[in-house]
Structures are given as structure tokens and as C-alpha cells.
C-alpha atoms as a PDB file:
ATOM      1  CA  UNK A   1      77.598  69.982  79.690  1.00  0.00           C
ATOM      2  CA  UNK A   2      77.822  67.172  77.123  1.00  0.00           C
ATOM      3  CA  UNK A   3      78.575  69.934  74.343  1.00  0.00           C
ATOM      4  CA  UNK A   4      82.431  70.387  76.572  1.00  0.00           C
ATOM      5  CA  UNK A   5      83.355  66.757  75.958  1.00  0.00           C
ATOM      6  CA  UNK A   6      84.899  67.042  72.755  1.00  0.00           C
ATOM      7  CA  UNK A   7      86.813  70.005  73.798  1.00  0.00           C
ATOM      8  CA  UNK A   8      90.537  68.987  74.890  1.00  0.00           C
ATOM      9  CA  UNK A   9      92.342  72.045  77.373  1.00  0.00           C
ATOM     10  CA  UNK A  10      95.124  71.717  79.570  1.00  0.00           C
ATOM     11  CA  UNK A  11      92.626  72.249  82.267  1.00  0.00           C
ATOM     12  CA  UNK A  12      91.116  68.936  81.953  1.00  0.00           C
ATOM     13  CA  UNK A  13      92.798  67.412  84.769  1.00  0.00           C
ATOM     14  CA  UNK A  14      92.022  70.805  86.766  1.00  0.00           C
ATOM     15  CA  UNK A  15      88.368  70.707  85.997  1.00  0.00           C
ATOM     16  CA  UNK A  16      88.158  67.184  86.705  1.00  0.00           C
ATOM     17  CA  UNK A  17      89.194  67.431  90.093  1.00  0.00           C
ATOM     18  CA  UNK A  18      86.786  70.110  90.555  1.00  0.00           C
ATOM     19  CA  UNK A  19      84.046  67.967  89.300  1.00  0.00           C
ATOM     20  CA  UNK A  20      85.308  65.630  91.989  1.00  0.00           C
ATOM     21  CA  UNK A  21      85.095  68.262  94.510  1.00  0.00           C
ATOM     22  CA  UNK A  22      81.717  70.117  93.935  1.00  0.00           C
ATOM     23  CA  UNK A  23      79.974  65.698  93.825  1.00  0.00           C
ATOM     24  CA  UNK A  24      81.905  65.108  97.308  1.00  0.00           C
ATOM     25  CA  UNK A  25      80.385  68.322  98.336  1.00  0.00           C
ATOM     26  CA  UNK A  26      76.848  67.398  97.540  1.00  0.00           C
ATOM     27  CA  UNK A  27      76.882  63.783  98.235  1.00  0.00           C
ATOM     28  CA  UNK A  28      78.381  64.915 101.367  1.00  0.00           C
ATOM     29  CA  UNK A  29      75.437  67.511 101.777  1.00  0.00           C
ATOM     30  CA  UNK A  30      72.563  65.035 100.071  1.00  0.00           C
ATOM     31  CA  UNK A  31      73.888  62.452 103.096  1.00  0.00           C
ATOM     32  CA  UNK A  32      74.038  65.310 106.202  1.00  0.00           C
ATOM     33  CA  UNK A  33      70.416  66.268 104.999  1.00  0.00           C
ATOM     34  CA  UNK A  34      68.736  62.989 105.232  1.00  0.00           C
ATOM     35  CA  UNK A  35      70.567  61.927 108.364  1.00  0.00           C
ATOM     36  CA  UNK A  36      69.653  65.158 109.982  1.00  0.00           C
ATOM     37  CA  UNK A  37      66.144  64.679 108.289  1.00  0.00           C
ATOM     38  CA  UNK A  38      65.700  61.362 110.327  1.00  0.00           C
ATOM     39  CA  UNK A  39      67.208  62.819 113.612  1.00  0.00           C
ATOM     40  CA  UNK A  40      64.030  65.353 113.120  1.00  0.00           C
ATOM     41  CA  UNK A  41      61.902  62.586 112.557  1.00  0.00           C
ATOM     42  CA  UNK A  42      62.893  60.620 115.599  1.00  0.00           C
ATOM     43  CA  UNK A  43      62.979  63.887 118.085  1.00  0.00           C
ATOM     44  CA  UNK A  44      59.904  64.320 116.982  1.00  0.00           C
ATOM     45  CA  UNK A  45      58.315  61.145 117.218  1.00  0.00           C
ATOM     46  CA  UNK A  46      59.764  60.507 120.598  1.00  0.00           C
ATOM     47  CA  UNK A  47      58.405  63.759 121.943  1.00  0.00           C
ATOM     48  CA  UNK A  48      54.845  63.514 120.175  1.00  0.00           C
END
């Protein structure tokens, strides 16, 4: 999305925050996964 930098709108502020929103959303996700990744992982080994 490099091409959209040079393009000034009054919904910069707007789409910033969304940018914001949709990173906390996967960074939130990306963490959840591993963690729940490892929790596998350690059921697992303790049961095997």
C-alpha cells in the first residue's frame, strides 16, 4: 500500500486508527496462537 502514501484525505486520521486496530487484532491473534500452540504442546507431552 506504499502507492496511498502520497495521497492526503481527511480520512487519514480515520484510517490510521484502523491500521492500529486490524495490527492489535493480529498481534493479539499471532500471541493467542502460539500460547495456545504451547499449551498443546505441553498437554501433549505430559500425557504422551
Amino acid at each position: 500500500m506504499n502507492h496511498m502514501g502520497s495521497v492526503s484525505t481527511p480520512t487519514d486520521k480515520t484510517t490510521r486508527r484502523d491500521y492500529a486496530a486490524v495490527i492489535l487484532v493480529f498481534t493479539t491473534g499471532y500471541f493467542a496462537t502460539i500460547e495456545a500452540l504451547r499449551l498443546g504442546h505441553w498437554i501433549s507431552g505430559g500425557a504422551a
